[in-house]
N, C-alpha and C. Protein backbone atom coordinates (compact mmCIF):
# COMPACT_ATOMS: atom_id res chain seq x y z
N UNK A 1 0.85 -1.20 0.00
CA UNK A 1 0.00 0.00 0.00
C UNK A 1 0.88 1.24 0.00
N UNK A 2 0.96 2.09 -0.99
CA UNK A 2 1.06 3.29 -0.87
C UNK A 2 0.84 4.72 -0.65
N UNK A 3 0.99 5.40 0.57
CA UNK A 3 0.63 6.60 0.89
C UNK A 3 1.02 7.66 0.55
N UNK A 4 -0.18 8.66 0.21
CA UNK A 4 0.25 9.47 -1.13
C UNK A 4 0.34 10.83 0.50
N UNK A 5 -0.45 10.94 1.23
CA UNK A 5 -0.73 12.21 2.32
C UNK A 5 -1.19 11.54 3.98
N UNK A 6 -0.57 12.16 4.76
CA UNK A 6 -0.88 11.64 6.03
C UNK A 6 -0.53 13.05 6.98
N UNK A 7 -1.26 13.89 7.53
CA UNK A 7 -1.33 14.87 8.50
C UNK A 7 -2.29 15.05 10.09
N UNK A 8 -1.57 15.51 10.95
CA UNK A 8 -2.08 15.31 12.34
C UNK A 8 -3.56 16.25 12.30
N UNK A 9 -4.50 15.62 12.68
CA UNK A 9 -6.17 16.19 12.95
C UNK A 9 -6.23 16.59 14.01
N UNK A 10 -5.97 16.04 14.72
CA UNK A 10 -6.00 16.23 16.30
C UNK A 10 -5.86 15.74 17.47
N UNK A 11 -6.03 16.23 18.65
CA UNK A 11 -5.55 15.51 19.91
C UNK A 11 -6.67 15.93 21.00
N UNK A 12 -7.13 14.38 21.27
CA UNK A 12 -8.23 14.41 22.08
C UNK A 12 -7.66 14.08 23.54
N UNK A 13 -8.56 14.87 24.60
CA UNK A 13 -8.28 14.42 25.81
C UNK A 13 -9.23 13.24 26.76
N UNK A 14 -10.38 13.18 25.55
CA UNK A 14 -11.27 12.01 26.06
C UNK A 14 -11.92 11.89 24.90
N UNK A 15 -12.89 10.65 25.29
CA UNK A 15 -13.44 9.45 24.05
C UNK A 15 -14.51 10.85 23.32
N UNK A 16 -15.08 11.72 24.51
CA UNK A 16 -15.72 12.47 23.57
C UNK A 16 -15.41 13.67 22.68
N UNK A 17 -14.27 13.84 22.92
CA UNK A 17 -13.64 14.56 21.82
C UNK A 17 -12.81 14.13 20.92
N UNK A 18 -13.16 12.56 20.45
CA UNK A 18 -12.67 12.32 19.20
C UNK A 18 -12.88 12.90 17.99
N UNK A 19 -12.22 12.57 17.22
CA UNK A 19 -13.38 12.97 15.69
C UNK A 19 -14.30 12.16 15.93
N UNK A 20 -15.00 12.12 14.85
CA UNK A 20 -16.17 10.96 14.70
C UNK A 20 -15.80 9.75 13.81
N UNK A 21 -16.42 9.27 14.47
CA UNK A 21 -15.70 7.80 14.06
C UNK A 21 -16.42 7.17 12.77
N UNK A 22 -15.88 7.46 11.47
CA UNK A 22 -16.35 7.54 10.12
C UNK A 22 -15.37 6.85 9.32
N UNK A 23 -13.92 6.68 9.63
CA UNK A 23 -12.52 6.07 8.83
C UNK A 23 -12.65 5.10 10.05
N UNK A 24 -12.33 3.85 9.30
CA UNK A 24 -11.35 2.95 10.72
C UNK A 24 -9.85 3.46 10.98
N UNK A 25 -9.93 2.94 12.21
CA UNK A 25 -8.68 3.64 13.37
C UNK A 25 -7.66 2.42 13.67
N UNK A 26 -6.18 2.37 14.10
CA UNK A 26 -5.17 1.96 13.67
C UNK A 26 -4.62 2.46 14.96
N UNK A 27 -4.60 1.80 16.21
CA UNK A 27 -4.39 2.65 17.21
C UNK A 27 -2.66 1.81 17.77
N UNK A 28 -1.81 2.85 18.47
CA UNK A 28 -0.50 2.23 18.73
C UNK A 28 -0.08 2.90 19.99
N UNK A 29 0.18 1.26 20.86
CA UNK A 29 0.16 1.78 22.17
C UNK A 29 1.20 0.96 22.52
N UNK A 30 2.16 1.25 23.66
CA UNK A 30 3.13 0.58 24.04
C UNK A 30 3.88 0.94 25.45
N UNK A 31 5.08 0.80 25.98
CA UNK A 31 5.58 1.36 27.18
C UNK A 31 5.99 2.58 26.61
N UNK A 32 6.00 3.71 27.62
CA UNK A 32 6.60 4.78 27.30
C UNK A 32 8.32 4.45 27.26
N UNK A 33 8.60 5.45 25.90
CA UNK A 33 9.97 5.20 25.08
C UNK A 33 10.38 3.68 24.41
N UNK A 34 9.17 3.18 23.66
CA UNK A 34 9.19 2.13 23.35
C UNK A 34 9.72 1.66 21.56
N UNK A 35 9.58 3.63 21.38
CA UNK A 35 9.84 4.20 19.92
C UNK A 35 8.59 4.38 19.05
N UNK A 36 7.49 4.38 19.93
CA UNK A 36 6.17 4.69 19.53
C UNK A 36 6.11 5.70 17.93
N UNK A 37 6.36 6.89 18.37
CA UNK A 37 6.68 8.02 17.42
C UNK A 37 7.59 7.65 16.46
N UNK A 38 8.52 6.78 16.58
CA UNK A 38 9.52 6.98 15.26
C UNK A 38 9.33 5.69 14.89
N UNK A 39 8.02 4.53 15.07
CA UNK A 39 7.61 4.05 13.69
C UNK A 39 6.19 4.46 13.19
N UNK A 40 5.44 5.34 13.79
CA UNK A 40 4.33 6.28 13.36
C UNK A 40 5.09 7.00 12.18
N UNK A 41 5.83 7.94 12.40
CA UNK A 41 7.01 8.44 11.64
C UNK A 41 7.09 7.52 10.07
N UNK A 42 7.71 6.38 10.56
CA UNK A 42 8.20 5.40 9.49
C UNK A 42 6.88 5.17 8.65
N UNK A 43 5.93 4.76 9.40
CA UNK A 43 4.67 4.41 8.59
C UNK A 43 4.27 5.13 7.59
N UNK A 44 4.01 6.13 8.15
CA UNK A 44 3.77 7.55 7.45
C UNK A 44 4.41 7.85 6.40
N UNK A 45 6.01 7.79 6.31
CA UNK A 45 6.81 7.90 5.41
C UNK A 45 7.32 9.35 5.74
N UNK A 46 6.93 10.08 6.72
CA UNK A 46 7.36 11.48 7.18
C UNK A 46 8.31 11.71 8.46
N UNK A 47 9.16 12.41 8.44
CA UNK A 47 10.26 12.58 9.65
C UNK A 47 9.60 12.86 11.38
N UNK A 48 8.70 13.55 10.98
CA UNK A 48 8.60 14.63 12.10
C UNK A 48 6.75 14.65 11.98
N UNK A 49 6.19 13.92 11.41
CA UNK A 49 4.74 13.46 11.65
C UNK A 49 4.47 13.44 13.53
N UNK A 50 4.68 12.45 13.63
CA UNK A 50 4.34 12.16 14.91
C UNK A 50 5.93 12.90 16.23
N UNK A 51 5.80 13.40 17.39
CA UNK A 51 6.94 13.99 17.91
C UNK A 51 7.75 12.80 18.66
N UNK A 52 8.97 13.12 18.02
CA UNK A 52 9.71 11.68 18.89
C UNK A 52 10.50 12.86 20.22
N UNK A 53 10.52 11.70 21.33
CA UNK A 53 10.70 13.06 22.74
C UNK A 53 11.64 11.64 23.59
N UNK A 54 12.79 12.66 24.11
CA UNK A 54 13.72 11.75 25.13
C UNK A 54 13.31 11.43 26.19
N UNK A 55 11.69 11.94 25.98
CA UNK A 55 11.19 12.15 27.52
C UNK A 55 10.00 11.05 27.83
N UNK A 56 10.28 9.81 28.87
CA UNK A 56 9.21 8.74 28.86
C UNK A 56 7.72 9.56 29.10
N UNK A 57 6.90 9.27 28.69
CA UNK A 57 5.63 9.45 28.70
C UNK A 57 5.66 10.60 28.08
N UNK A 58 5.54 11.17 27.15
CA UNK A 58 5.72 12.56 26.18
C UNK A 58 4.25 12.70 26.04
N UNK A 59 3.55 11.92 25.65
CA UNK A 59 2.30 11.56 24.73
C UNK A 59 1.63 11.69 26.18
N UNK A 60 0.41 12.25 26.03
CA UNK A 60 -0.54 12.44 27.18
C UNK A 60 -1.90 12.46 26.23
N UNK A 61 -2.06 12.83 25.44
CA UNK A 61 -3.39 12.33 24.64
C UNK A 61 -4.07 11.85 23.40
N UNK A 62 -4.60 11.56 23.17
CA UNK A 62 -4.61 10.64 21.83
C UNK A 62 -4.97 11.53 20.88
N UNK A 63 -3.79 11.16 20.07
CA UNK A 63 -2.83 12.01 18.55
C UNK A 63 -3.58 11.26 17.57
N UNK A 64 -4.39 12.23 16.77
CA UNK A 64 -5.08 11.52 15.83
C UNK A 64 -4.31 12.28 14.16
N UNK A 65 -3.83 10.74 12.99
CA UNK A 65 -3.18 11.56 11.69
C UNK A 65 -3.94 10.77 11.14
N UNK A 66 -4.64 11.35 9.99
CA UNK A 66 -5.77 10.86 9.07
C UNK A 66 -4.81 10.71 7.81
N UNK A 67 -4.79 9.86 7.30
CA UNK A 67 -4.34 9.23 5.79
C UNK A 67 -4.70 8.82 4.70
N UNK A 68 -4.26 9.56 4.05
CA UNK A 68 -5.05 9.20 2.37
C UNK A 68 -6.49 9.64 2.17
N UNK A 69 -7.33 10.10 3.72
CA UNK A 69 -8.61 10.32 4.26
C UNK A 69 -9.34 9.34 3.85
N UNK A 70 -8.99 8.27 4.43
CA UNK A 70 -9.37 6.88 4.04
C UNK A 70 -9.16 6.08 5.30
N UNK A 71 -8.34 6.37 6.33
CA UNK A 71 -8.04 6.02 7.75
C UNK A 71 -7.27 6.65 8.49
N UNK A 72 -7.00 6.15 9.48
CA UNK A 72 -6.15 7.19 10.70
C UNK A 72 -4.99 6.20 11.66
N UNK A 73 -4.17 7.18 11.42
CA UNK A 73 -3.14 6.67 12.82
C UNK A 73 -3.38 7.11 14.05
N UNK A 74 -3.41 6.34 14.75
CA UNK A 74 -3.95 6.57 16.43
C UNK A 74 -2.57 6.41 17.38
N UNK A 75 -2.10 7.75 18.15
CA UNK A 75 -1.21 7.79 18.94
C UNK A 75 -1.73 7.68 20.28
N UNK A 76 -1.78 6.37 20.88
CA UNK A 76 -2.02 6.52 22.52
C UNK A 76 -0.83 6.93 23.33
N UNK A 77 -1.25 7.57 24.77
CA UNK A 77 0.10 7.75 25.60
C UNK A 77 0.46 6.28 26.21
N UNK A 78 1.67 6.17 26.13
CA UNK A 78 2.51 5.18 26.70
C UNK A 78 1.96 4.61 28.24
N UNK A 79 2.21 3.61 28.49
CA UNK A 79 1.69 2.95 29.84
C UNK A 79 3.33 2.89 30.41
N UNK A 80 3.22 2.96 31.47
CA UNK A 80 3.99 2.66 32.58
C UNK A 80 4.81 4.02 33.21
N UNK A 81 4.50 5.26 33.19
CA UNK A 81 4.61 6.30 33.60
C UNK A 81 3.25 6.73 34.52
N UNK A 82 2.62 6.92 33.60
CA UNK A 82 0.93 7.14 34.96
C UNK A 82 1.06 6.60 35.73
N UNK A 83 0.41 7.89 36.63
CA UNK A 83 0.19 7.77 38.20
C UNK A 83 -1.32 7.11 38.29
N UNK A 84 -1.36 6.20 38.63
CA UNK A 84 -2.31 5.00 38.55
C UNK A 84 -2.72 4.68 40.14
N UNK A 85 -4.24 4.51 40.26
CA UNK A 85 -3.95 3.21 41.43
C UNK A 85 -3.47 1.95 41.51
N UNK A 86 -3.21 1.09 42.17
CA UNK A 86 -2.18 0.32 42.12
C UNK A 86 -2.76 -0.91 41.86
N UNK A 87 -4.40 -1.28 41.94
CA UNK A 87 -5.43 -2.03 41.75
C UNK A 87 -5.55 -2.00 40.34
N UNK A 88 -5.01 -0.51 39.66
CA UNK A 88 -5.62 -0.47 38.00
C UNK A 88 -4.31 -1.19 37.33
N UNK A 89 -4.83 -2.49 36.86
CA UNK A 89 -3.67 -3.62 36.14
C UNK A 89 -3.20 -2.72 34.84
N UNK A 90 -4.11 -2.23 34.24
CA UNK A 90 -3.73 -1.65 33.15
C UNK A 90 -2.54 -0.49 32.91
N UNK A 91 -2.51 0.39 33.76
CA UNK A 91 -1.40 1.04 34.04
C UNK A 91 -1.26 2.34 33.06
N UNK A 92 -2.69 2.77 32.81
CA UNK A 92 -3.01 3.66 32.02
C UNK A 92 -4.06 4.53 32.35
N UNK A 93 -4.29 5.82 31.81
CA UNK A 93 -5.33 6.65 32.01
C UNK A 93 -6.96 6.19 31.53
N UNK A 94 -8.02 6.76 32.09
CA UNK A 94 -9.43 5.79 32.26
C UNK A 94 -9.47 6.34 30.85
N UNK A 95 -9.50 7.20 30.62
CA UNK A 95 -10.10 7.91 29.07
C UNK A 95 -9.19 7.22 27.66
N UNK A 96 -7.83 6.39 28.04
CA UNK A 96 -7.30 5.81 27.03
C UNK A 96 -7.99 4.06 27.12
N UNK A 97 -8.42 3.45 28.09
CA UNK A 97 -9.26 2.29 28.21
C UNK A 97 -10.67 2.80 27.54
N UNK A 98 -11.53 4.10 27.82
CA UNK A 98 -12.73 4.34 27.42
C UNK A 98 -12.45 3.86 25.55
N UNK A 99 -11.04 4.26 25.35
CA UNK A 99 -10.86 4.72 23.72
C UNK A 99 -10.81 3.03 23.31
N UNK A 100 -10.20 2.61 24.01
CA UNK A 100 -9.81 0.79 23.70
C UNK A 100 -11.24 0.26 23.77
N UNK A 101 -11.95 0.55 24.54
CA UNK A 101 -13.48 -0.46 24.73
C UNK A 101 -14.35 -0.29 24.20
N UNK A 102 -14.53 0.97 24.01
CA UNK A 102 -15.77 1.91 23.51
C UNK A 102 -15.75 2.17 21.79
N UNK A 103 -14.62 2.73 21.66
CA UNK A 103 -14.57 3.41 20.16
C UNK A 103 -14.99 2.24 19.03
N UNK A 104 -16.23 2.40 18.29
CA UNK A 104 -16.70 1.65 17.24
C UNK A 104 -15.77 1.33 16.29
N UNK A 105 -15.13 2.59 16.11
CA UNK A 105 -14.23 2.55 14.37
C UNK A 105 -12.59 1.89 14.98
N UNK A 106 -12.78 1.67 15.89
CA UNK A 106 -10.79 1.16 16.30
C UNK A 106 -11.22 -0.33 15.73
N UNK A 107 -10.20 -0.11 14.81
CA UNK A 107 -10.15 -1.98 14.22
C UNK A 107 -8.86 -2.75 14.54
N UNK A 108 -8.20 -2.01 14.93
CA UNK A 108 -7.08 -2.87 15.42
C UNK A 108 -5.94 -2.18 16.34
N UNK A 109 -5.20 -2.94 17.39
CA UNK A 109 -4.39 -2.34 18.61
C UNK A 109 -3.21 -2.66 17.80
N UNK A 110 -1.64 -1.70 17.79
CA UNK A 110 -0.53 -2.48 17.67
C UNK A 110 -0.24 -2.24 18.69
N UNK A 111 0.39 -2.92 19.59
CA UNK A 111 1.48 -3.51 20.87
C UNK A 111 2.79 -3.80 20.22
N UNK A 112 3.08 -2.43 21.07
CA UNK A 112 4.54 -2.41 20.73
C UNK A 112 5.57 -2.62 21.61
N UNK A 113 6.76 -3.40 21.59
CA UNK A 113 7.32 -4.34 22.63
C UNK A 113 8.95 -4.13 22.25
N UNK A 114 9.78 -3.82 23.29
CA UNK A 114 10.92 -3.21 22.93
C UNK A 114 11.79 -4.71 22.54
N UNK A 115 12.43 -5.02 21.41
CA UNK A 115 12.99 -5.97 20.84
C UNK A 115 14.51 -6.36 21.77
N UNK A 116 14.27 -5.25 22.68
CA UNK A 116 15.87 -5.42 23.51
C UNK A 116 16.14 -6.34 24.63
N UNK A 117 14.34 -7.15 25.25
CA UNK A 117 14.16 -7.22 26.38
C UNK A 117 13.24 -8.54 26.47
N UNK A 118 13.52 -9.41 27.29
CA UNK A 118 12.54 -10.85 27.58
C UNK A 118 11.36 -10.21 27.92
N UNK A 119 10.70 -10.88 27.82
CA UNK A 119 9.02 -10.38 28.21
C UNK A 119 9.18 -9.77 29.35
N UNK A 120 8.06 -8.44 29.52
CA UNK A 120 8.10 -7.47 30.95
C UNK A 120 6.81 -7.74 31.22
N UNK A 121 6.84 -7.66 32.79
CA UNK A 121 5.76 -8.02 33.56
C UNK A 121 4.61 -7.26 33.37
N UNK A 122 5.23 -5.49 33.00
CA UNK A 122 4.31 -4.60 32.59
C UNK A 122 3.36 -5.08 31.44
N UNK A 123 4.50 -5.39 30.16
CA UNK A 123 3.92 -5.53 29.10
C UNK A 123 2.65 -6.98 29.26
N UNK A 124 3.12 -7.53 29.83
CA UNK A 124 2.21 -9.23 30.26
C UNK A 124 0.53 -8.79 30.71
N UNK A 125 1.28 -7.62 31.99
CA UNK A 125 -0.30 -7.09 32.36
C UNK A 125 -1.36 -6.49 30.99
N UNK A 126 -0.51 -5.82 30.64
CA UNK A 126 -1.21 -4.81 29.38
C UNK A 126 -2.13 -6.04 28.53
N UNK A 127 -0.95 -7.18 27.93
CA UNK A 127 -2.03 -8.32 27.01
C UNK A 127 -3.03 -8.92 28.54
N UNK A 128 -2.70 -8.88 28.97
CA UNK A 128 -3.47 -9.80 30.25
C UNK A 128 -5.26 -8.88 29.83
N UNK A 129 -4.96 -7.32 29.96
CA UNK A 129 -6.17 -6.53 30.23
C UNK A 129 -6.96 -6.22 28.88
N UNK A 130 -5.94 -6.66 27.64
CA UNK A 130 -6.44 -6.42 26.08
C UNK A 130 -7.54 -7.83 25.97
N UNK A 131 -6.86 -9.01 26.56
CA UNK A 131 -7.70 -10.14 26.69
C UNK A 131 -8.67 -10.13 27.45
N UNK A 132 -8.98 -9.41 28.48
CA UNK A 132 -9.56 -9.40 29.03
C UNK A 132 -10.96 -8.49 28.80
N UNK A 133 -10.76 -7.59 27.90
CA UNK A 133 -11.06 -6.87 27.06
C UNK A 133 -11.92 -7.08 25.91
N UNK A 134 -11.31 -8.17 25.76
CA UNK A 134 -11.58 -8.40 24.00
C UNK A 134 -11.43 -7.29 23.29
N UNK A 135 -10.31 -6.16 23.28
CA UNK A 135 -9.50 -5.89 22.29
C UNK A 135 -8.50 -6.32 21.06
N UNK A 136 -8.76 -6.49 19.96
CA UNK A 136 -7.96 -7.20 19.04
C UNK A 136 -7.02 -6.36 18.99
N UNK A 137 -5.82 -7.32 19.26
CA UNK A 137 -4.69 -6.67 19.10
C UNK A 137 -3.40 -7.64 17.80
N UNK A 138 -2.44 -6.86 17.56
CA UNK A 138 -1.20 -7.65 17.28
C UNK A 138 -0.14 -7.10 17.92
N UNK A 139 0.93 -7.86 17.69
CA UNK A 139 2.55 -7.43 18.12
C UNK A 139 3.51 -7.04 17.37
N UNK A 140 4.42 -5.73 17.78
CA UNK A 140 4.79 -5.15 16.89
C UNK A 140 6.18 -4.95 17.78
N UNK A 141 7.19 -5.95 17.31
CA UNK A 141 9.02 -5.60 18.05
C UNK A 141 9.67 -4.49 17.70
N UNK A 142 9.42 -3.97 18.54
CA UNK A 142 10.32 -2.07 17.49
C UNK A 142 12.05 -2.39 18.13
N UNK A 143 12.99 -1.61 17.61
CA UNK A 143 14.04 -1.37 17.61
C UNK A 143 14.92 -2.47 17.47
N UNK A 144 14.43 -3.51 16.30
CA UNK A 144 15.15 -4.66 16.04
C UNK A 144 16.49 -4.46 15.20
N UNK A 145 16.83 -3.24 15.26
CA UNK A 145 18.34 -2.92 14.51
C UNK A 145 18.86 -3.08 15.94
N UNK A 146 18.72 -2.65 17.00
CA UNK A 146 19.33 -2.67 18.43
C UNK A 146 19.86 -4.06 18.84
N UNK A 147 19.51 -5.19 18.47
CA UNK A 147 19.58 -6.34 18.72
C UNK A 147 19.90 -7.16 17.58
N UNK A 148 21.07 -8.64 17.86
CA UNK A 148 21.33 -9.40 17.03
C UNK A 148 20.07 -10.39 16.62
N UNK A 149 20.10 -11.24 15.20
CA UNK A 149 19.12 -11.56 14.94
C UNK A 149 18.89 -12.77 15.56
N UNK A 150 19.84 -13.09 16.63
CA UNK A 150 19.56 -14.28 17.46
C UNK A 150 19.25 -13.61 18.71
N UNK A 151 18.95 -12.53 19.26
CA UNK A 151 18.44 -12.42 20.48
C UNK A 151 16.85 -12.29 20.43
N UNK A 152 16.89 -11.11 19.07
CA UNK A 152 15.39 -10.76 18.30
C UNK A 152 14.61 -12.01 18.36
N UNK A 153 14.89 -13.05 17.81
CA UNK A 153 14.34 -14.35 17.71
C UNK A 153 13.67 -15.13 18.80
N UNK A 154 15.14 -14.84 19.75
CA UNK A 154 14.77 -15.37 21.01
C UNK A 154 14.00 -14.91 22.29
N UNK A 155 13.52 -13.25 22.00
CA UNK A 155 13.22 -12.52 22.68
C UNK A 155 11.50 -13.06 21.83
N UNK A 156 11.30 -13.01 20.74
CA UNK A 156 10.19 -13.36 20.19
C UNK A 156 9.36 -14.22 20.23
N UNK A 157 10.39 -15.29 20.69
CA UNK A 157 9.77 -16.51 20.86
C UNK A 157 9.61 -16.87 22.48
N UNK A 158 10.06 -16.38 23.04
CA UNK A 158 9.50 -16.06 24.25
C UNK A 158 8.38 -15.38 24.63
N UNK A 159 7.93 -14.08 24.05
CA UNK A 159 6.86 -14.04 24.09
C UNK A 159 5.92 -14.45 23.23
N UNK A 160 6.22 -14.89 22.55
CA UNK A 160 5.31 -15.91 22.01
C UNK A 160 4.82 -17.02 22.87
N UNK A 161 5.34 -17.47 23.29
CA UNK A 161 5.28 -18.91 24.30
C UNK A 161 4.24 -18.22 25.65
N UNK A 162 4.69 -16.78 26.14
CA UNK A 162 3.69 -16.06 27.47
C UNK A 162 2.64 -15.75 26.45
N UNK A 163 2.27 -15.79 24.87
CA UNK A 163 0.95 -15.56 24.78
C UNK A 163 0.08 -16.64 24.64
N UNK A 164 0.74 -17.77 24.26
CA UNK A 164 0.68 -18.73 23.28
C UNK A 164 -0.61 -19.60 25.23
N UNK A 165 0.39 -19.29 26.19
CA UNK A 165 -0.10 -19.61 27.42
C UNK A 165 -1.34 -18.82 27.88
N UNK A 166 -1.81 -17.72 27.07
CA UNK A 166 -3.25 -17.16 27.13
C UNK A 166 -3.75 -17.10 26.20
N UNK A 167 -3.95 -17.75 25.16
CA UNK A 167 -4.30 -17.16 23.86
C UNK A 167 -4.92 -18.71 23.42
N UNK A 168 -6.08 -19.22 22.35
CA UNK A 168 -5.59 -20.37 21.62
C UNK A 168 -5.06 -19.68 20.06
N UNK A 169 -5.38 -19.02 19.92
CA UNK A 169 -4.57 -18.55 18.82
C UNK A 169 -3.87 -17.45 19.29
N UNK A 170 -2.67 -17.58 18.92
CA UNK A 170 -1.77 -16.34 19.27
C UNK A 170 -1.72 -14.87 18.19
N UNK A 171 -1.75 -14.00 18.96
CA UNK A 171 -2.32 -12.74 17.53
C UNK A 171 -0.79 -12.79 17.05
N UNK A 172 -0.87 -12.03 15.89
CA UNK A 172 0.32 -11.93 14.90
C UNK A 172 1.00 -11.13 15.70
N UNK A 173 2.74 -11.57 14.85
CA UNK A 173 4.02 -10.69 15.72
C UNK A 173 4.72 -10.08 14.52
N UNK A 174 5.22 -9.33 14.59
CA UNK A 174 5.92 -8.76 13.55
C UNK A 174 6.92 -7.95 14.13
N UNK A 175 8.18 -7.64 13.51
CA UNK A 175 9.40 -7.41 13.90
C UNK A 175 9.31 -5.56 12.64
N UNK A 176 10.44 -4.34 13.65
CA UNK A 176 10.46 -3.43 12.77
C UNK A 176 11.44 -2.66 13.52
N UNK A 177 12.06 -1.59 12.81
CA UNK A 177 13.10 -1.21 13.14
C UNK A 177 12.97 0.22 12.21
N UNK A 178 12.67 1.68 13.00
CA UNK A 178 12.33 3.01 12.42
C UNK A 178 13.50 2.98 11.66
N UNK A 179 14.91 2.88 12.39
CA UNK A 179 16.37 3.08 11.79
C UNK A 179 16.69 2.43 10.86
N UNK A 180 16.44 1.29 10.23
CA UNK A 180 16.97 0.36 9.57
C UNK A 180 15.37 0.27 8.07
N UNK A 181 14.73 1.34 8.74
CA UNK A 181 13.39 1.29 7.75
C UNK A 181 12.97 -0.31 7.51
N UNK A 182 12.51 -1.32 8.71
CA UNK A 182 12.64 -2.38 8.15
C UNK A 182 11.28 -2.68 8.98
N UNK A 183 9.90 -3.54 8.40
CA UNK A 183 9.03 -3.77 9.07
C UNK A 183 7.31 -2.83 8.42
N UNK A 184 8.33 -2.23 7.89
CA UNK A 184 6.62 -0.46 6.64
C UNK A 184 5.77 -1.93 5.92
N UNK A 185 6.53 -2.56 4.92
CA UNK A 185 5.53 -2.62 4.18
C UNK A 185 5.13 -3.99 4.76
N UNK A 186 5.60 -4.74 5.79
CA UNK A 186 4.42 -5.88 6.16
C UNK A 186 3.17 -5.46 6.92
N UNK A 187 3.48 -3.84 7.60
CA UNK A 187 2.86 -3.26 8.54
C UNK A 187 1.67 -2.90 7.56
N UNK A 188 2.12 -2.30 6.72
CA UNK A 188 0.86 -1.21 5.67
C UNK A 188 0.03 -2.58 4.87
N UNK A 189 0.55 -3.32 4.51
CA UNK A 189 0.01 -4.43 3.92
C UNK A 189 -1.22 -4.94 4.87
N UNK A 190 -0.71 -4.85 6.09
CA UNK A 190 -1.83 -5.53 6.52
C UNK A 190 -3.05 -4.30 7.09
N UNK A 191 -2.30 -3.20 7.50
CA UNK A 191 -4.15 -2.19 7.15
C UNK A 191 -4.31 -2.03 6.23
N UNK A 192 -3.94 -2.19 5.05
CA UNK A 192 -4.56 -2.03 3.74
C UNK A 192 -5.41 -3.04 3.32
N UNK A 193 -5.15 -4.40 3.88
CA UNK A 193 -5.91 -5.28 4.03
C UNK A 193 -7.65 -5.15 4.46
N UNK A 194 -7.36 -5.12 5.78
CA UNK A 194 -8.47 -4.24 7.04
C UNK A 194 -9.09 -3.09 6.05
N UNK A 195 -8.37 -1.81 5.36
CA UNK A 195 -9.23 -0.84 5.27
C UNK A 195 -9.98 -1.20 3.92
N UNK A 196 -9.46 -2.10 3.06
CA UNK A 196 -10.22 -2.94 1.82
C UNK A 196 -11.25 -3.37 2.34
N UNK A 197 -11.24 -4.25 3.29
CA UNK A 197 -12.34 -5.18 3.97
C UNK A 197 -13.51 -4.40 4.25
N UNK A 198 -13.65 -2.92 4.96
CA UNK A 198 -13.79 -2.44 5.58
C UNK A 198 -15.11 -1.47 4.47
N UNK A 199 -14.62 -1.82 3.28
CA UNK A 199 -15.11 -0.87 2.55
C UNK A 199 -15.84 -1.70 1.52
């Protein structure tokens, strides 16, 4: 799939100040500094689309970029910075769960999972509460230039195995790397898929 235009619409601070939900939505959520922004960035095909920040939790509300005006990239804020109660498994703000449960047009979650690191307890909770949910999600390994292709593997297949232990089908995994531009077109292939379907 090729994208000819992709620009930021807006940024909501709750479910009711989304746009309206008329394009399906493409939403990407992960730990804060997980490289969220710089494969939004990559997707896009634009530098400075989405803001990449040294700073964990940068993102505080959901960044909406409409594409091709045919669908949208959905920027959630990062989990594991909020000040949370300690009961809330999810580890996120109520108005970014309202957006996960509620929103009609979200057709699909990417979970994004730092390629550097064995499965995190954080990240475990997060699928624990998407399942719990019934949020459809997939998996998305960002910063796989950071890592040899035998740790990548092995880091993958590990979590594969912690989903494989909640899941009977395990959702798709896919490997990507903003720096190495590696991971666009299995990514776009498959919402282009979804936004065909869709229509």
């Amino acid at each position: 799939m090729q994208l000819k235009k992709a620009q930021f619409e807006t940024s909501a601070p709750s479910l009711a100040a989304c746009p309206e939900p008329s394009l399906p939505e493409f939403a990407f959520i992960g730990r804060s500094n997980v490289g969220k922004s710089s494969l939004l960035n990559l997707l896009a095909g634009r530098k400075n689309l989405a803001h990449v920040s040294a700073t964990p939790g940068h993102t505080k509300l959901i960044n909406f970029f409409r594409v091709d005006d045919a669908w949208y990239l959905v920027d959630l804020p990062g989990y594991g910075y909020a000040k949370v109660a300690r009961e809330d498994r999810s580890k996120f703000s109520a108005f970014v769960a309202d957006y996960l449960t509620k929103r009609e047009s979200l057709e699909l979650v990417f979970l994004l999972i730092d390629s550097r690191h064995e499965p995190q307890r954080l990240d475990l909770e997060f699928v624990d509460w998407l399942a719990d949910a019934e949020v459809p999600f997939l998996v998305v390994f960002t910063k796989s230039d950071a890592v040899s292709k035998t740790k990548l593997a092995l880091h993958m297949k590990l979590f594969r195995a912690e989903m494989a232990a909640r899941f009977e089908r395990v959702p798709e995994m896919f490997s990507s790397s903003a720096t190495a531009h590696e991971g666009r077109s299995a990514l776009l292939k498959l919402i282009g898929s979804v936004v065909r379907l869709d229509h």
